[in-house]
Protein backbone atom coordinates (compact mmCIF):
# COMPACT_ATOMS: atom_id res chain seq x y z
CA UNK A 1 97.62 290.19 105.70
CA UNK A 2 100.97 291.44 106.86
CA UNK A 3 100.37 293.32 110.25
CA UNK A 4 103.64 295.65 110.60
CA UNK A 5 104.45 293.89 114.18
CA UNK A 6 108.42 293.66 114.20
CA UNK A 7 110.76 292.78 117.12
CA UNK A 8 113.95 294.65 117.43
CA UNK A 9 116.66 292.23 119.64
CA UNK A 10 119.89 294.19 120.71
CA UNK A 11 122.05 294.47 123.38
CA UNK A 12 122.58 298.24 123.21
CA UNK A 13 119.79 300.58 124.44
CA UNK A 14 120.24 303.59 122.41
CA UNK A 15 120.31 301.39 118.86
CA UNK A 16 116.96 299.71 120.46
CA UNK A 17 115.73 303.48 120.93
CA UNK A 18 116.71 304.78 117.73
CA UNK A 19 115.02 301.83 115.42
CA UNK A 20 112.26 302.28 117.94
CA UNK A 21 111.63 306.30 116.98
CA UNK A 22 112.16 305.60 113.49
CA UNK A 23 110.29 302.35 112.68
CA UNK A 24 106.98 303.97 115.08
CA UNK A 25 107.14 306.62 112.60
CA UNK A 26 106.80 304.75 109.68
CA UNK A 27 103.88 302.66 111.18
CA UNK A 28 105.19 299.65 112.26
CA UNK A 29 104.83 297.89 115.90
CA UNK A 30 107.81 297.84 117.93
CA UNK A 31 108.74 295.76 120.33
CA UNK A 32 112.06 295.42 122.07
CA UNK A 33 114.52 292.83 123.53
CA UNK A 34 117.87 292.61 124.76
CA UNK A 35 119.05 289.59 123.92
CA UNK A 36 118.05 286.38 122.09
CA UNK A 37 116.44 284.42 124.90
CA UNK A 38 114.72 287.86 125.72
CA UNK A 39 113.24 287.59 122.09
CA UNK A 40 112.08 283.84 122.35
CA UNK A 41 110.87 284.81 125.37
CA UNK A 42 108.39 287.56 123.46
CA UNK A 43 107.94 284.93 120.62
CA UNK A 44 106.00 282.58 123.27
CA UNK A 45 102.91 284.59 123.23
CA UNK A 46 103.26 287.26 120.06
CA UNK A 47 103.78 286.60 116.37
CA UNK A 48 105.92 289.28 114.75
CA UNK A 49 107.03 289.52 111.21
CA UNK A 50 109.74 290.86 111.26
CA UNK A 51 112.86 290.31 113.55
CA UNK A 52 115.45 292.73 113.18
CA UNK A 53 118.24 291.22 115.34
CA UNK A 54 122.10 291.75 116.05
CA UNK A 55 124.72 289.01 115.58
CA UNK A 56 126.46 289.86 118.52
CA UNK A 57 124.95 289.77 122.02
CA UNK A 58 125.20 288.31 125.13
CA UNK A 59 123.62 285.29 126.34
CA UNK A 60 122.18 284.30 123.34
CA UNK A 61 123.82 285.78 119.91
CA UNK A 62 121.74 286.41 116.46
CA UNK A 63 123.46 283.12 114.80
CA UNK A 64 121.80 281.07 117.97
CA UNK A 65 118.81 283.04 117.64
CA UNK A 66 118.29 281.76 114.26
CA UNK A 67 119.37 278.15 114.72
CA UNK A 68 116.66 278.79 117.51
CA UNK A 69 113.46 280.11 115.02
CA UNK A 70 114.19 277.29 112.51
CA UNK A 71 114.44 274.50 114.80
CA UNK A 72 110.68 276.10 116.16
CA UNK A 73 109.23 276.66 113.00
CA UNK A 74 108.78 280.38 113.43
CA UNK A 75 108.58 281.98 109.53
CA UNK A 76 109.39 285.49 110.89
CA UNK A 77 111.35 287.63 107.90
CA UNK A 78 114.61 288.38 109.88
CA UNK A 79 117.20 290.73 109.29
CA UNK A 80 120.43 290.54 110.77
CA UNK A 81 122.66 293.79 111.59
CA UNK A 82 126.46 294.14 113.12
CA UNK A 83 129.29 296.42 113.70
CA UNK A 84 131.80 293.42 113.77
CA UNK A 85 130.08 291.40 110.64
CA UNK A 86 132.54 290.16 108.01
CA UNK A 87 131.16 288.54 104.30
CA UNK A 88 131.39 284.39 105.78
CA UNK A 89 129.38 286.00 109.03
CA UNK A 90 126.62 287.45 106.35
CA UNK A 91 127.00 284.23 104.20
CA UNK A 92 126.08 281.58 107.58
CA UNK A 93 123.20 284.01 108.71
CA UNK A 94 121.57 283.77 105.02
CA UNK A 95 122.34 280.20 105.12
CA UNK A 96 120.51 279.93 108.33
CA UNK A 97 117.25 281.95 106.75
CA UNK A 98 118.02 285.50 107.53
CA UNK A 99 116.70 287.22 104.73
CA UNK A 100 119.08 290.16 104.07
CA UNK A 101 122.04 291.76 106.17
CA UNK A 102 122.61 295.56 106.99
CA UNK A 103 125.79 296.41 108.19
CA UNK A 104 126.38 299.21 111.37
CA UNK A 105 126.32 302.12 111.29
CA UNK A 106 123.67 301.98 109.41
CA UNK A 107 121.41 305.35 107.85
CA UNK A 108 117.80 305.13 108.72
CA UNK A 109 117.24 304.84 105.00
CA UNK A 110 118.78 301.86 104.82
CA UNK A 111 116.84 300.25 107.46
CA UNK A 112 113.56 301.81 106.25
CA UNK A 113 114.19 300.39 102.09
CA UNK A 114 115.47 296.57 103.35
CA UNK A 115 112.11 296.33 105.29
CA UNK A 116 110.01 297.50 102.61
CA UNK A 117 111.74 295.14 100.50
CA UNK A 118 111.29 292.30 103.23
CA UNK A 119 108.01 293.40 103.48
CA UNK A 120 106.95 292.93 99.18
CA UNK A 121 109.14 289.91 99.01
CA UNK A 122 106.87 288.33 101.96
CA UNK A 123 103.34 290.03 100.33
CA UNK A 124 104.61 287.76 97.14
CA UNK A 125 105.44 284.54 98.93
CA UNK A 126 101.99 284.60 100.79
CA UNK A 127 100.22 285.60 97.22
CA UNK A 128 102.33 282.71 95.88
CA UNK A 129 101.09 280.14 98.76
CA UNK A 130 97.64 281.09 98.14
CA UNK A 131 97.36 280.91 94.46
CA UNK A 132 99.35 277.65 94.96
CA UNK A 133 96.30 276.59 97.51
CA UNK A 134 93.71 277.66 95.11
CA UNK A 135 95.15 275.74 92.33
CA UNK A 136 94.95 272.54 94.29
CA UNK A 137 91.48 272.73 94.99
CA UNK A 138 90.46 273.87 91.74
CA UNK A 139 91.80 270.60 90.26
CA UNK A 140 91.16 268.19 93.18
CA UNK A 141 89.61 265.41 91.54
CA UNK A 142 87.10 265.65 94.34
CA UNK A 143 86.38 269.44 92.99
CA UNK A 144 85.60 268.06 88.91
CA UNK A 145 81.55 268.38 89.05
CA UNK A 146 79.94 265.05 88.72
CA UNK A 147 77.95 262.39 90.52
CA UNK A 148 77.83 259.62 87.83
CA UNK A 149 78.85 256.44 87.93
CA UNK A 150 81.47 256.57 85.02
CA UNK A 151 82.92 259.97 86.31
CA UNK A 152 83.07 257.97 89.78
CA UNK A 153 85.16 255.72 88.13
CA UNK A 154 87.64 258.30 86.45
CA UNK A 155 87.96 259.94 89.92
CA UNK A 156 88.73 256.61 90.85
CA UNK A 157 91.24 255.87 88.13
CA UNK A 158 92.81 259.65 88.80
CA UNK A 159 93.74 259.19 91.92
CA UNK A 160 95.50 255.59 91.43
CA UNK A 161 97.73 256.89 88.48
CA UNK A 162 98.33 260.65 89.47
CA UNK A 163 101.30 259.29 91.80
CA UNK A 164 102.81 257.72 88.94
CA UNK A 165 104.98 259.16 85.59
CA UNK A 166 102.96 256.73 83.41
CA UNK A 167 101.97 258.37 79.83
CA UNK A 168 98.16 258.94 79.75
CA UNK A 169 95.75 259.35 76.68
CA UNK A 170 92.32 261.45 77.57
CA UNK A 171 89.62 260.29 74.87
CA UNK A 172 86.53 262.41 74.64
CA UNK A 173 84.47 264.82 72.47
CA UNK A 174 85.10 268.53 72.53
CA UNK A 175 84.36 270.61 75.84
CA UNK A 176 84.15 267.11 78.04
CA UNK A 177 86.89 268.39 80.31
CA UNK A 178 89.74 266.64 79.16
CA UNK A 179 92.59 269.75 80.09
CA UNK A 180 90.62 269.36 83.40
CA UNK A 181 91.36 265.83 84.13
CA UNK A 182 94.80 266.26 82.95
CA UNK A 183 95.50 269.15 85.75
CA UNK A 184 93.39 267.15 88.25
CA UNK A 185 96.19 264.35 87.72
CA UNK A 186 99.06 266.93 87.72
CA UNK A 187 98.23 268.66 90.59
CA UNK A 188 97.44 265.33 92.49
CA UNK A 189 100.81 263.64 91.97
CA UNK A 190 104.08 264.88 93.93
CA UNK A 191 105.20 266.62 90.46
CA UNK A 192 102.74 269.45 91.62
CA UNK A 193 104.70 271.96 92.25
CA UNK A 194 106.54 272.06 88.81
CA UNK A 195 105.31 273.42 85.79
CA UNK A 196 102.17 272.26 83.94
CA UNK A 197 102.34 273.01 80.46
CA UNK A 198 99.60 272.64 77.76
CA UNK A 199 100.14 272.60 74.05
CA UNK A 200 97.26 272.17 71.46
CA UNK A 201 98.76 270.42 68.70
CA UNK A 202 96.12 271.42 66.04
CA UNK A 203 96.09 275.23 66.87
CA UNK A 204 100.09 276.11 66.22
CA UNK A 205 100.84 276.32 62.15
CA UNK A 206 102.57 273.13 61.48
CA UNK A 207 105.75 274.88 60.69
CA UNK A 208 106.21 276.24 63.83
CA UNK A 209 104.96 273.11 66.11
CA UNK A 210 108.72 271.86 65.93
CA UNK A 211 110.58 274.74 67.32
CA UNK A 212 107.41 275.45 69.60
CA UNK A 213 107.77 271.72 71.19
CA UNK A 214 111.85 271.02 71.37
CA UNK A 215 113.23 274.78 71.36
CA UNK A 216 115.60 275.73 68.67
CA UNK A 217 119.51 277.08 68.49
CA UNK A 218 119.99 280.38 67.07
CA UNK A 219 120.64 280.53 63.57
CA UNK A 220 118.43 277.22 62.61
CA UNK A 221 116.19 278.96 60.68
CA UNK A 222 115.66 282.52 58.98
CA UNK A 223 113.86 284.51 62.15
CA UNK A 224 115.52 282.45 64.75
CA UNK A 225 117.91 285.40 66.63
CA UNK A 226 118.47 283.48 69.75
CA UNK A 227 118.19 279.90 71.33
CA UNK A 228 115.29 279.37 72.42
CA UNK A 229 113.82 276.21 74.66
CA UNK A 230 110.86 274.35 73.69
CA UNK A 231 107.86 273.65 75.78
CA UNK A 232 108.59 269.99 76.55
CA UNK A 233 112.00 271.91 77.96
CA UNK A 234 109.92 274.17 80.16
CA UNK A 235 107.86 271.25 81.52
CA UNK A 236 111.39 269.37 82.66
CA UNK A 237 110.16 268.08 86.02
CA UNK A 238 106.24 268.45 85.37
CA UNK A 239 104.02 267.29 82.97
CA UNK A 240 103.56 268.36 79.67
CA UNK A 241 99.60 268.42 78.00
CA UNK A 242 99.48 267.22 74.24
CA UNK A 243 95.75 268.08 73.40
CA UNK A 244 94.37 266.79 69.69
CA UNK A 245 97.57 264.92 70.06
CA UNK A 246 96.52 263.45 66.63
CA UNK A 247 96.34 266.63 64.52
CA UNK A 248 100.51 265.89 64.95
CA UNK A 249 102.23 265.67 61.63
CA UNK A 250 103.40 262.38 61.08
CA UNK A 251 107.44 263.69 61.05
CA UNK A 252 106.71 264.82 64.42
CA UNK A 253 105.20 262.21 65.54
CA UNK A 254 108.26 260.38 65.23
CA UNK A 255 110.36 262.64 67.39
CA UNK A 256 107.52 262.61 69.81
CA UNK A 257 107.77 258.63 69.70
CA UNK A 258 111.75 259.08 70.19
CA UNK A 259 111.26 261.89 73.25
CA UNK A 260 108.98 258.69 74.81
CA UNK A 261 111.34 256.16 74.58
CA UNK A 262 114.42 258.19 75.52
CA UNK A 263 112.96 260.62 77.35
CA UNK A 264 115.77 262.80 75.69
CA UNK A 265 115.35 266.32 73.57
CA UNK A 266 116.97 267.65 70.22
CA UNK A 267 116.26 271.33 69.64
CA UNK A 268 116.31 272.15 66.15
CA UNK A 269 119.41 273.16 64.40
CA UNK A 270 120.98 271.66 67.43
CA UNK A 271 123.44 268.36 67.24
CA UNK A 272 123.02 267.58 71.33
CA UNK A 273 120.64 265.74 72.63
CA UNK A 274 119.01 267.20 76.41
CA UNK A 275 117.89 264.98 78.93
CA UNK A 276 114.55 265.96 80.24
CA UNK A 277 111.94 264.79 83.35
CA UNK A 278 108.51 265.04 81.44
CA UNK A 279 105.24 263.40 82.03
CA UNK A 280 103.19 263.25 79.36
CA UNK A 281 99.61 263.50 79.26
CA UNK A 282 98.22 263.48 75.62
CA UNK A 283 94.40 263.74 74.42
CA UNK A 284 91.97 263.59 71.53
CA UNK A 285 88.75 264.18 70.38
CA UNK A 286 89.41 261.84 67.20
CA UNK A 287 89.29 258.23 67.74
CA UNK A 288 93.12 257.35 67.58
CA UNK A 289 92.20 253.75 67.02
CA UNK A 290 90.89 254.63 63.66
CA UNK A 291 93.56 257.28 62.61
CA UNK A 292 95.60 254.27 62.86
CA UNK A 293 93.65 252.40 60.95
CA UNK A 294 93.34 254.67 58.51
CA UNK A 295 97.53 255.63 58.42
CA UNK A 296 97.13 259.05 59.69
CA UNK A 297 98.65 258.42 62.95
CA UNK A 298 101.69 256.09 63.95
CA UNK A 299 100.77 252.81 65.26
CA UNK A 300 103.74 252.60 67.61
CA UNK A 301 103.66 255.95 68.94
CA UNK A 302 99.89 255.38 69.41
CA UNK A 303 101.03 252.37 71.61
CA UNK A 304 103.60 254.06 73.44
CA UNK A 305 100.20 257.23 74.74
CA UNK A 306 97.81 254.55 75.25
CA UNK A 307 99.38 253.04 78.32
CA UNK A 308 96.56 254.11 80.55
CA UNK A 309 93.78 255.31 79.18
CA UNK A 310 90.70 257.46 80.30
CA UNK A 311 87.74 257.75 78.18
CA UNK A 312 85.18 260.59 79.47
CA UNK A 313 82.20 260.30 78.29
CA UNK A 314 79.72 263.10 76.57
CA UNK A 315 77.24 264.98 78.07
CA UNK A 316 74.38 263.09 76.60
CA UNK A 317 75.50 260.01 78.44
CA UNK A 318 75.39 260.96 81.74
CA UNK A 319 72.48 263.18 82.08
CA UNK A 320 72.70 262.87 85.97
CA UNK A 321 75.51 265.68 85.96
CA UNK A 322 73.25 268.27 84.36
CA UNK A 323 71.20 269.29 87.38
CA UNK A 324 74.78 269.27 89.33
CA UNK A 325 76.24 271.43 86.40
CA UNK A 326 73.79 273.74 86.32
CA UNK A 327 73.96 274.14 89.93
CA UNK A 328 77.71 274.72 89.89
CA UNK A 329 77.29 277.24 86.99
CA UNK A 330 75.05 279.52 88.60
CA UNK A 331 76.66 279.59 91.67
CA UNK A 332 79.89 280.42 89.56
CA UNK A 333 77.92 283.37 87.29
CA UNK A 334 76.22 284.71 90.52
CA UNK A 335 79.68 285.67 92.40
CA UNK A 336 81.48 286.23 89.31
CA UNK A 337 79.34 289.02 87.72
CA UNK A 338 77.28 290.02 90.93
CA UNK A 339 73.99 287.94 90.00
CA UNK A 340 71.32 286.71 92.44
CA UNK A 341 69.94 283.87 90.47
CA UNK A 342 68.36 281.45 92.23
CA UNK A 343 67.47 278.42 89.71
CA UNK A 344 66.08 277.56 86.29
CA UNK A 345 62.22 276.75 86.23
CA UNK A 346 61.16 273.04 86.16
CA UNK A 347 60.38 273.40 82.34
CA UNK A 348 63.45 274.46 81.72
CA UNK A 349 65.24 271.81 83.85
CA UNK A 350 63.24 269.81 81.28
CA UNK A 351 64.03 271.52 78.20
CA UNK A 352 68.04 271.27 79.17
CA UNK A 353 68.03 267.61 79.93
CA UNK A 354 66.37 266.70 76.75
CA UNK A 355 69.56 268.72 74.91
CA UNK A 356 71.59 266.61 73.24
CA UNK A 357 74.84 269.34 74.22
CA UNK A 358 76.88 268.68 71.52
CA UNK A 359 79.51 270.91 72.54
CA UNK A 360 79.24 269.09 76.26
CA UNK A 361 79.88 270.92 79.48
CA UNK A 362 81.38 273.87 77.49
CA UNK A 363 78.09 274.44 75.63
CA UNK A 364 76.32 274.28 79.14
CA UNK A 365 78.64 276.55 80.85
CA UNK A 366 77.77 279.37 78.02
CA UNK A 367 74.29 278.65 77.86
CA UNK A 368 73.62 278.88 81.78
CA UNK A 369 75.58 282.10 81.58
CA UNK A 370 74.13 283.67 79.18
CA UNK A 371 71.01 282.55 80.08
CA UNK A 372 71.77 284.34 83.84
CA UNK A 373 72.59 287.83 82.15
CA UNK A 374 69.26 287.87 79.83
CA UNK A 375 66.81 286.97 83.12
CA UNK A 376 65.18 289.64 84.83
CA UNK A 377 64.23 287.80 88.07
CA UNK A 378 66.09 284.90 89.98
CA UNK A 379 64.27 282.29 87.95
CA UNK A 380 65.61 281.33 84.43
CA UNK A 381 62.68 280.89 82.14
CA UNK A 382 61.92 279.35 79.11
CA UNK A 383 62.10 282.70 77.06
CA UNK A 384 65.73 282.83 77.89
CA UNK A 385 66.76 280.04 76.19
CA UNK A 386 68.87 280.06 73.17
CA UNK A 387 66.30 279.15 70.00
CA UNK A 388 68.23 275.54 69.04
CA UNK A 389 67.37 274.23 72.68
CA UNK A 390 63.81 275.65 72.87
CA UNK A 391 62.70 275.62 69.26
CA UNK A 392 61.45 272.75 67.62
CA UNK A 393 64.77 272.00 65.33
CA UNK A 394 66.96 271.25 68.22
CA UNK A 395 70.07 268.70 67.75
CA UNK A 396 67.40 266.18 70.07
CA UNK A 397 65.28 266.91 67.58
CA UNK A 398 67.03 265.78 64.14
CA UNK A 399 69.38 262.93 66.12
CA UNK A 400 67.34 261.16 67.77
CA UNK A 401 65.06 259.27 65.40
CA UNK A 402 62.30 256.94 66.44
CA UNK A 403 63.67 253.76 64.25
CA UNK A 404 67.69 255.12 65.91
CA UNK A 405 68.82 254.09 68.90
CA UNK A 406 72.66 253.90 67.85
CA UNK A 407 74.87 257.06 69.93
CA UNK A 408 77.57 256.28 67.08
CA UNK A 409 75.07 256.81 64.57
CA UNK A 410 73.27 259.94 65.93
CA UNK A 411 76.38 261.46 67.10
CA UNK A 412 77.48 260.93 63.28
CA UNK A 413 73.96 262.65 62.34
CA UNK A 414 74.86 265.42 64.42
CA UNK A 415 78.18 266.44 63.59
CA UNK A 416 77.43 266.32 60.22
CA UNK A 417 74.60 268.85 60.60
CA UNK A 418 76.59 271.04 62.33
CA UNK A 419 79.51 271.30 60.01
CA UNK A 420 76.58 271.89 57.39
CA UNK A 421 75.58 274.87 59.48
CA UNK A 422 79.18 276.47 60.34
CA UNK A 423 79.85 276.35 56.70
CA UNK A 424 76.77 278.01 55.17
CA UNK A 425 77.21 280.65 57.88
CA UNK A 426 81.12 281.54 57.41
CA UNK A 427 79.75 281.12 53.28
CA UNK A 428 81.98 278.05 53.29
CA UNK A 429 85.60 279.26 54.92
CA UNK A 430 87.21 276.75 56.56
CA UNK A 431 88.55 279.01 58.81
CA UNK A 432 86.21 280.51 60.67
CA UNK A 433 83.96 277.22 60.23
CA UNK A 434 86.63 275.89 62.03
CA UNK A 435 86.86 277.97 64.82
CA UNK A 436 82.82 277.91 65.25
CA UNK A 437 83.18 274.35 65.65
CA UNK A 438 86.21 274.86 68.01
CA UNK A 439 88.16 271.97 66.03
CA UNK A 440 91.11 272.46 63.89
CA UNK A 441 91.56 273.14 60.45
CA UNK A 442 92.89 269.56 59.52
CA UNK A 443 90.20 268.18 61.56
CA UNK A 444 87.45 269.88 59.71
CA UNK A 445 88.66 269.10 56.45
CA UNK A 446 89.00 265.54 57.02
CA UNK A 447 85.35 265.00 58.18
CA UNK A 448 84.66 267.61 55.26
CA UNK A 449 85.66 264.19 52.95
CA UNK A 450 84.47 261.93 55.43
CA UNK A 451 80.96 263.30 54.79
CA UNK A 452 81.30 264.27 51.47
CA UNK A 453 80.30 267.78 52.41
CA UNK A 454 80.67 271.27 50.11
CA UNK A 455 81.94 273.66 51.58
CA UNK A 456 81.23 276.35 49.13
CA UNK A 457 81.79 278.05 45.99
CA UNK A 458 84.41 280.64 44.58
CA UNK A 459 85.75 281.22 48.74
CA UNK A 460 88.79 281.43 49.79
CA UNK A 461 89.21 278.93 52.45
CA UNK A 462 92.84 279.89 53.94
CA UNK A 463 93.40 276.10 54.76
């Protein structure tokens, strides 16, 4: 919080008196000095922030004054003020951190509107340093809930490559965290403070994912009135996020392979190539192995991701998180929406760990919230449960089969069922199926044929 305390340092008594009147008035705390050793003098045992000094003065002048602050490290906003200033005096006083300049005589206007100025400009910069903070420790690694012994191993595996611009591919099922892991390596390595940028590649129209990823010039296509830069552009010194990396067109997959290798742009329309500073962090929920196989996705390019690899594993397969999750969740719900819930009940500790979570930690997230606003006490009970994990026809319930032991297999089971359900409720649109299942279009249709599924009669399907 900025406290209003401001030190006024100037040879003459009547200017000290003057700001003195005025500044009082408008709430601030004055103190006074007449010279700059005066002022470090006061600095020794009071913080101010804001300095409004003179350049000239004896003993000690406002350009020594300055040298003086930054050599101690004091982050004071100062303002500098003279009757004798000239444009290069201004110029070395900004260069030396003042923040702005007012000139003598000055109307007390003037001084009033620079300080309120000062005054927003430092309410940003501490807002600014504080979001940065909270960033950080939202994506520590150390912050990503977990206690298993595989997500041990990606915190290990974080931390070694987060220091380095090697290309990473994130391989895991939908709502496993895989943005999350990306930021936790972003905002571990020194590219931190530069932008992080995420792109899902299966939720922009194909015929925009161009333009969206390299920029175009104006003019390259009907609708294009200006230049405009693309996102790997915007990421130049960060990292950039590819998520469902394989719903990529294969024509773009190629430039992608070229931006790899040369680490060089083309916007299109344009006939330049730009230079660009990009990590790249890609991910999938589709086995890229196979879409290889099966010549939906590039071999070389697929190469060229897969340098490092982290692989985080489902829900289901680490059942040790839940308790942690759940934990973490209602802790989160409670100061979010002003809850007081204390725990779930043992059954339903049960009940949850028995889930299969197909849609992973995202499912759990939404459940444990919901499941918070329906309770009337600080226990969550059974009868707040959604039906699919309480009811008999759970996902557990149809995957899991006594002669089955295969995670492949039942996973396969699963999906299946579930595209089953998302069509007959959206009466077979692809569309909203789609968006149910919280995969893309391209994605749905292609395990549509991979399980020989029907996805309804006489509907329009908008795919």
């Amino acid at each position: 919080m900025i406290s209003n305390q401001i030190l006024i340092v100037d040879d003459e008594e009547n200017i000290r008196h003057m700001l003195s009147v005025i500044l009082n008035k408008e709430g601030y705390q004055v103190e006074i000095a007449g010279d700059g050793r005066e002022a470090l003098d006061k600095l020794q045992t009071t913080t101010f922030d804001f300095i409004l000094a003179d350049i000239r003065m004896p003993r000690m002048d406002g350009i020594s004054l300055l040298n003086e602050l930054q050599s101690h490290g004091v982050d004071s906003t100062v303002i500098m003020m003279s009757a004798y200033g000239t444009l290069d005096t201004a110029l070395k006083a900004m260069k030396l951190g003042a923040y702005d300049y007012i000139t003598k005589p000055f109307k007390p206007d003037e001084v009033i509107l620079t300080l309120l100025k000062a005054k927003e400009r430092e309410k940003l910069k501490r807002e600014n340093i504080f979001l940065k903070s909270e960033i950080e420790k939202t994506y520590s690694f150390e912050n990503i809930i977990a206690k298993s012994d595989k997500m041990r191993e990606i915190f290990a595996t974080i931390k070694k490559v987060s220091g380095h611009k090697t290309t990473v591919l994130i391989a895991g099922e939908t709502g496993t965290g895989k943005e999350l892991v990306a930021r936790a390596i972003h905002f571990n390595s020194p590219r931190k403070n530069r932008p992080f940028i995420a792109v899902n590649c299966g939720a922009i129209p194909e015929n925009l994912l161009e333009s969206e990823l390299f920029g175009h010039e104006k003019g390259a296509f009907t609708g294009a009135i200006k230049t405009k830069n693309g996102m790997f552009e915007e990421a130049d010194g960060g990292t950039i996020f590819l998520d469902e990396v394989g719903e990529l067109p294969v024509s773009l997959q190629v430039k992608l392979l070229r931006v790899l290798q040369e680490e060089e742009i083309r916007r299109v329309g344009g006939s330049r190539s730009i230079s660009i500073d990009v990590r790249v962090i890609a991910a999938s929920a589709q086995d890229l192995s196979l879409e290889v196989k099966s010549g939906n996705f590039r071999d070389d390019l697929f190469y060229r991701l897969n340098i490092l690899s982290i692989d985080i594993p489902p829900l289901r397969e680490r059942r040790e998180d839940i308790s942690l999750l759940i934990e973490h969740f209602i802790n989160k719900y409670n100061n979010r929406l002003g809850l007081a819930v204390e725990k779930v009940a043992r059954d339903v500790l049960g009940l949850l760990l028995d889930y299969l979570w197909p849609g992973n930690i995202r499912e759990l997230e939404n459940c444990i919230e919901r499941t918070m606003v329906l309770t009337n006490s600080k226990l969550i009970t059974v009868e707040n449960l959604p039906r699919e994990i309480k009811g008999k026809k759970s996902p557990l319930a149809f995957a899991l089969r006594e002669d089955e032991l295969s995670i492949k297999k039942t996973t396969r089971i699963m999906e299946k069922e579930l595209i089953e359900k998302s069509l007959k409720k959206t009466g077979g649109n692809h569309t909203r199926a789609a968006k149910l299942l919280e995969i893309s279009n391209r994605a749905l249709l292609y395990k549509i044929k991979e399980y020989q599924l029907e996805s309804g009669n006489n509907v329009e399907n908008f795919s």
